[in-house]
N, C-alpha and C. Protein backbone atom coordinates (compact mmCIF):
# COMPACT_ATOMS: atom_id res chain seq x y z
N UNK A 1 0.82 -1.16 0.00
CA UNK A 1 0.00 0.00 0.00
C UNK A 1 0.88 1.25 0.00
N UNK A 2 1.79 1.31 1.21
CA UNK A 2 2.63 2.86 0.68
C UNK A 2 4.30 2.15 0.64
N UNK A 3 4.14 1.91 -1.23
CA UNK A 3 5.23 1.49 -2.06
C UNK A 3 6.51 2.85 -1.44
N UNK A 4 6.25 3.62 -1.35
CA UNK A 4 7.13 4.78 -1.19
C UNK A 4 7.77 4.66 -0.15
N UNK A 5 7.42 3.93 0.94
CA UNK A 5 8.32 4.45 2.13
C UNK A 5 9.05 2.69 2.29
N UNK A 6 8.85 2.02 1.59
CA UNK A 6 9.81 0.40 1.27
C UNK A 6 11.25 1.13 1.09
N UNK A 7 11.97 -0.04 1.87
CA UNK A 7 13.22 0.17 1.60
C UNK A 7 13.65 -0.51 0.50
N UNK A 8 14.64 -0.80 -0.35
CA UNK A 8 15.19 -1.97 -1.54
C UNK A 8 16.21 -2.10 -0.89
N UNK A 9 15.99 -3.52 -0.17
CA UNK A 9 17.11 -4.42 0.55
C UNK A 9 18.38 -4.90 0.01
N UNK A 10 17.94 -5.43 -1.60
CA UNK A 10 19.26 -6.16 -2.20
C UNK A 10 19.68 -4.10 -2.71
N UNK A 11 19.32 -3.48 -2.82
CA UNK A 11 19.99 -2.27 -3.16
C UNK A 11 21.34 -2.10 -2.12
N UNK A 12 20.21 -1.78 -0.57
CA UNK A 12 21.16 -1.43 0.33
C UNK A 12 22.47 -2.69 0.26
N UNK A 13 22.11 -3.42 0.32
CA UNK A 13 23.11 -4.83 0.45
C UNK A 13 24.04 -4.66 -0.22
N UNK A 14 23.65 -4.60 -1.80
CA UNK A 14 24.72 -4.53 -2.58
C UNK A 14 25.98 -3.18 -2.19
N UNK A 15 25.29 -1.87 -2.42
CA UNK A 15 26.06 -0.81 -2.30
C UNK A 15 27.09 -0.97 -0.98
N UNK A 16 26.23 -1.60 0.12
CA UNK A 16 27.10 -2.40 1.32
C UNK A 16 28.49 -2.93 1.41
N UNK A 17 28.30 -3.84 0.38
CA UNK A 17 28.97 -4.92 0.24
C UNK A 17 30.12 -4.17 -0.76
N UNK A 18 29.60 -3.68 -1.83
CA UNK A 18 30.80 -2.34 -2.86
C UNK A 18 31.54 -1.71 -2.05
N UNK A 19 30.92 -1.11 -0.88
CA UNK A 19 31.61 0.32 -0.51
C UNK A 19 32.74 -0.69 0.61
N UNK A 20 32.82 -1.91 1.32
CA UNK A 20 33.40 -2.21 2.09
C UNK A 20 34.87 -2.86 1.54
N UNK A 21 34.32 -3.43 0.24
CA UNK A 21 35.40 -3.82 -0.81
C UNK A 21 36.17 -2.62 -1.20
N UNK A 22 35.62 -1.58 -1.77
CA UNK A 22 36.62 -0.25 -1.83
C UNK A 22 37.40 -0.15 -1.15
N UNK A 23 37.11 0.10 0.29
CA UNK A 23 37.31 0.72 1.11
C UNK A 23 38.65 -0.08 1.82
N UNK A 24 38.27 -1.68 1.67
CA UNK A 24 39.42 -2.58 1.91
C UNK A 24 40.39 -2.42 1.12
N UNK A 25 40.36 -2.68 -0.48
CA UNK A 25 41.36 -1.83 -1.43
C UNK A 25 42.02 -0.77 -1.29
N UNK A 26 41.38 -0.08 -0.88
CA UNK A 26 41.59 1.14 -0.63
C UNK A 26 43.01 1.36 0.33
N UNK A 27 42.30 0.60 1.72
CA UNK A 27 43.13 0.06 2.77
C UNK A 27 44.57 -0.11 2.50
N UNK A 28 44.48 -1.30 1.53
CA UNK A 28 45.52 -2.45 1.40
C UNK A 28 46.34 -1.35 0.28
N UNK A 29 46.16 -0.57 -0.49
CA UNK A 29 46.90 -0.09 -1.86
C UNK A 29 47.50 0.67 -0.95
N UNK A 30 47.02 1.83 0.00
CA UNK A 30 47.99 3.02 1.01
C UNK A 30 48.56 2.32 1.80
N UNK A 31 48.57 1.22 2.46
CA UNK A 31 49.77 0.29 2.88
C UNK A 31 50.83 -0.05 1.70
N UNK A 32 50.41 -0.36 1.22
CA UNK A 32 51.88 -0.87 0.21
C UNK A 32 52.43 0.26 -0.59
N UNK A 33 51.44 1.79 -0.82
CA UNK A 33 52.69 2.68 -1.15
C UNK A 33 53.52 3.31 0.12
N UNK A 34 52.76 2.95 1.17
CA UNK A 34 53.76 3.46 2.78
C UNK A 34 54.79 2.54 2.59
N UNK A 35 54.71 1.21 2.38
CA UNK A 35 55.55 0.50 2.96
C UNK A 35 57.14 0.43 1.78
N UNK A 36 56.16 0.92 0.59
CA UNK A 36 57.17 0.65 -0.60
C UNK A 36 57.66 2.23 -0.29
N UNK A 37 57.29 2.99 -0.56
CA UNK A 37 57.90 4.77 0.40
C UNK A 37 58.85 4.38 1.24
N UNK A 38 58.62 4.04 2.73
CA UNK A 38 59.59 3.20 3.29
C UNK A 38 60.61 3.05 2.96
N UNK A 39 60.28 1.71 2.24
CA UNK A 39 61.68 0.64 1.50
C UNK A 39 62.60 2.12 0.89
N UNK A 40 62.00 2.58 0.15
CA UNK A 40 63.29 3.68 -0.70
C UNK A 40 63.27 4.17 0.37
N UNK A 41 63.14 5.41 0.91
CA UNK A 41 63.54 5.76 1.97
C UNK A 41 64.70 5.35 3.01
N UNK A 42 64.86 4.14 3.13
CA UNK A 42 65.89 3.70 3.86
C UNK A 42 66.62 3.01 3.49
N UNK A 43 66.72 2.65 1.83
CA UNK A 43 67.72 2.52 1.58
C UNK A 43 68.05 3.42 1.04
N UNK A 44 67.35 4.40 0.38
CA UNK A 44 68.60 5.80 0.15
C UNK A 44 69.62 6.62 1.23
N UNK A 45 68.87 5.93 2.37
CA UNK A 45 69.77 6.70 3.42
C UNK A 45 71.11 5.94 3.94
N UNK A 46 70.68 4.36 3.64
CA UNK A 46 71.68 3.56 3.70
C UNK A 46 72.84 4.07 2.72
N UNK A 47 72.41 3.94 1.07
CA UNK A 47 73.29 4.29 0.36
C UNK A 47 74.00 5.68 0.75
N UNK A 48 73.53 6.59 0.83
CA UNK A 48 74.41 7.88 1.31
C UNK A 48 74.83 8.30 2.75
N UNK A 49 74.73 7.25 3.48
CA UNK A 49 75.37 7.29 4.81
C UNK A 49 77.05 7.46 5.12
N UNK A 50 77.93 7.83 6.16
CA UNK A 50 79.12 8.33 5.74
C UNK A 50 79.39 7.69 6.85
N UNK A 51 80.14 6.25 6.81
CA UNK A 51 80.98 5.78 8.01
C UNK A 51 82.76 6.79 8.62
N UNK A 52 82.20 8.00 8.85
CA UNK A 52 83.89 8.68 9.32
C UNK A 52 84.41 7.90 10.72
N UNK A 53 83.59 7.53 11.74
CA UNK A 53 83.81 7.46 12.72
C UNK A 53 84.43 5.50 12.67
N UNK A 54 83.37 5.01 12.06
CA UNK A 54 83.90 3.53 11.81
C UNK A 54 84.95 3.30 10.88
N UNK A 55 85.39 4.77 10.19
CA UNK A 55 86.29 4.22 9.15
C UNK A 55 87.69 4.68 9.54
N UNK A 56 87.39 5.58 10.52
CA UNK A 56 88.71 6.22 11.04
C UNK A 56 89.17 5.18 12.06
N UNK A 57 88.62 4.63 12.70
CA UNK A 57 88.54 3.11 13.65
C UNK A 57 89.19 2.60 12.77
N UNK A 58 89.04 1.89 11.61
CA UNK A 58 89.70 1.03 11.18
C UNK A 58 90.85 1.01 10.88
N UNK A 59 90.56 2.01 9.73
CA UNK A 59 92.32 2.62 9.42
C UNK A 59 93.34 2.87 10.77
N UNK A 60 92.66 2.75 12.06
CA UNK A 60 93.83 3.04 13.06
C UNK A 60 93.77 1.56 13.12
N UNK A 61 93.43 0.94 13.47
CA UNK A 61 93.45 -1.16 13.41
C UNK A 61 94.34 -1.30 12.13
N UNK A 62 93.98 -0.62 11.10
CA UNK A 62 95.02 -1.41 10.10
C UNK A 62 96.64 -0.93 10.30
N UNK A 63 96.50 0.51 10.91
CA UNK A 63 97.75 1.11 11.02
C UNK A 63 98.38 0.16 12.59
N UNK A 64 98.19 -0.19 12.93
CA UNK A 64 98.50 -1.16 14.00
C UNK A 64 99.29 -2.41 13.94
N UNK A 65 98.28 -2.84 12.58
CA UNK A 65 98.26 -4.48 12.62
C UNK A 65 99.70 -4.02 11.32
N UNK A 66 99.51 -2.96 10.43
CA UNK A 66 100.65 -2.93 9.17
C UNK A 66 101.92 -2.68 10.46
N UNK A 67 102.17 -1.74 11.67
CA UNK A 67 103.30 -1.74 12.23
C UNK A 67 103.76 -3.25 12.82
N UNK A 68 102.90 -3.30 13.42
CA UNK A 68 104.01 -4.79 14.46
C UNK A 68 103.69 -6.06 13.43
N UNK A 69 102.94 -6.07 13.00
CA UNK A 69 103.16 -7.16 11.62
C UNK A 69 101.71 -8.45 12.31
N UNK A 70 101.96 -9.85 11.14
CA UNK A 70 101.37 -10.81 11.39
C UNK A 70 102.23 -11.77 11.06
N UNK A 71 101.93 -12.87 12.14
CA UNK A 71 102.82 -14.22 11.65
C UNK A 71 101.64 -14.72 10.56
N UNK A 72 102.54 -14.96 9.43
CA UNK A 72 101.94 -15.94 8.63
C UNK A 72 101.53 -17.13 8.49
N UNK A 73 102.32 -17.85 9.73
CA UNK A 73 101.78 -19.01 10.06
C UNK A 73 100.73 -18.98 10.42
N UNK A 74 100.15 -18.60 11.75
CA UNK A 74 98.69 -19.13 12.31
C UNK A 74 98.13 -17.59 12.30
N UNK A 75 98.60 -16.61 11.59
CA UNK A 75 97.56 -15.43 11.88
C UNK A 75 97.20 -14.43 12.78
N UNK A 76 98.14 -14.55 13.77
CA UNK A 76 98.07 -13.82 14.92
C UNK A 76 99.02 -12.36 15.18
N UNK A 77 98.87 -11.65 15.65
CA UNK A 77 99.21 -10.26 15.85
C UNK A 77 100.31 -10.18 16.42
N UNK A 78 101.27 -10.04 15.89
CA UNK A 78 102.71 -9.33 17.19
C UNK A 78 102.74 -8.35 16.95
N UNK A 79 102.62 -8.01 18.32
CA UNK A 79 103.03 -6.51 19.04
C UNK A 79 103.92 -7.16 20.43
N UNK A 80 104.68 -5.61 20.78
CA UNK A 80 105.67 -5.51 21.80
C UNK A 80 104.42 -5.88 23.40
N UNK A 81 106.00 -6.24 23.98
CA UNK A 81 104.79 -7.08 25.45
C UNK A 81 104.52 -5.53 26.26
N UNK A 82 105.25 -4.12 25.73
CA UNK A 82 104.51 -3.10 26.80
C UNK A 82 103.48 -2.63 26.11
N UNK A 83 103.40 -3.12 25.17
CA UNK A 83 101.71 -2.42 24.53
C UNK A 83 100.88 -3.41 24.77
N UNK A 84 101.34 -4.69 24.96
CA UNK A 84 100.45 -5.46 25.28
C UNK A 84 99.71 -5.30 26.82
N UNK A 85 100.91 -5.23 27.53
CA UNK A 85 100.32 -4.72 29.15
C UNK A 85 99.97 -3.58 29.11
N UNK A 86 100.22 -2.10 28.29
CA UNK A 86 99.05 -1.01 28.55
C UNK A 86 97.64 -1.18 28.05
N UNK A 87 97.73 -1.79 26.69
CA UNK A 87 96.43 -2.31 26.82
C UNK A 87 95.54 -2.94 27.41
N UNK A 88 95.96 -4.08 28.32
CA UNK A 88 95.74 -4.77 28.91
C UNK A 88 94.99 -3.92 30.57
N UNK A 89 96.32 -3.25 30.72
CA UNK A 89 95.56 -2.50 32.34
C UNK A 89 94.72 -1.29 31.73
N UNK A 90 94.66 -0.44 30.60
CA UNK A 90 93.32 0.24 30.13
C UNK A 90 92.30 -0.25 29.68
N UNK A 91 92.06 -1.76 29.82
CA UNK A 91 90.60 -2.58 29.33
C UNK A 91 90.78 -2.72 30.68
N UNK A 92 91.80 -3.44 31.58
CA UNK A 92 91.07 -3.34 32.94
C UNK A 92 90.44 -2.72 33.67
N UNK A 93 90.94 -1.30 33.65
CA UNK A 93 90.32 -0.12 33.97
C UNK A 93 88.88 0.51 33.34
N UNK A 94 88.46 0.39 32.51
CA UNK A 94 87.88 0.27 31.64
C UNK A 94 86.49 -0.21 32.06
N UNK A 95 86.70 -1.69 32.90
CA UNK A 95 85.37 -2.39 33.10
C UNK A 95 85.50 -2.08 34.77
N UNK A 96 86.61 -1.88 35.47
CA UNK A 96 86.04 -1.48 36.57
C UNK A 96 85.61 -0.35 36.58
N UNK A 97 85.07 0.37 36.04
CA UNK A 97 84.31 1.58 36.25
C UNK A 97 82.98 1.45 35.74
């Protein structure tokens, strides 16, 4: 009798069911350009990162290991026995504090 005030069920349903699928897409596509954003992001920072502090470290280790030398036999480091004992009592010192 009053056709006008009926709702259309499979209408609502459907548009329901559309807008939640969008909306999941939707979801899922701005995750993966965050996550792919991201990804570059950190590796561009990787690539242009500047080890001074780890590289100046080393080069003093290599300048070390080029003075007192290596036995070629088994690989091991000679240095003099008083650098060995200052080193030795400045790592001791070192952890008692």
């Amino acid at each position: 009798m009053a056709a006008y005030d009926d709702l259309n069920g499979k209408r609502i349903t459907t548009i329901s069911v559309i807008s939640i699928a969008v909306t999941a897409v939707t979801v899922l596509a701005v995750q993966v350009i965050y996550f792919a954003m991201a990804n570059y992001i950190e590796s561009k920072k990787i690539a242009e990162a500047v080890y001074t502090r780890s590289n100046a470290s080393l080069e003093q280790q290599f300048e070390e290991v080029e003075s007192y030398g290596v036995d070629p036999d088994n690989g091991n480091v000679t240095i003099p026995v008083s650098e060995a004992m200052k080193k030795m009592a400045a790592n001791a010192s070192n952890e008692s504090t």
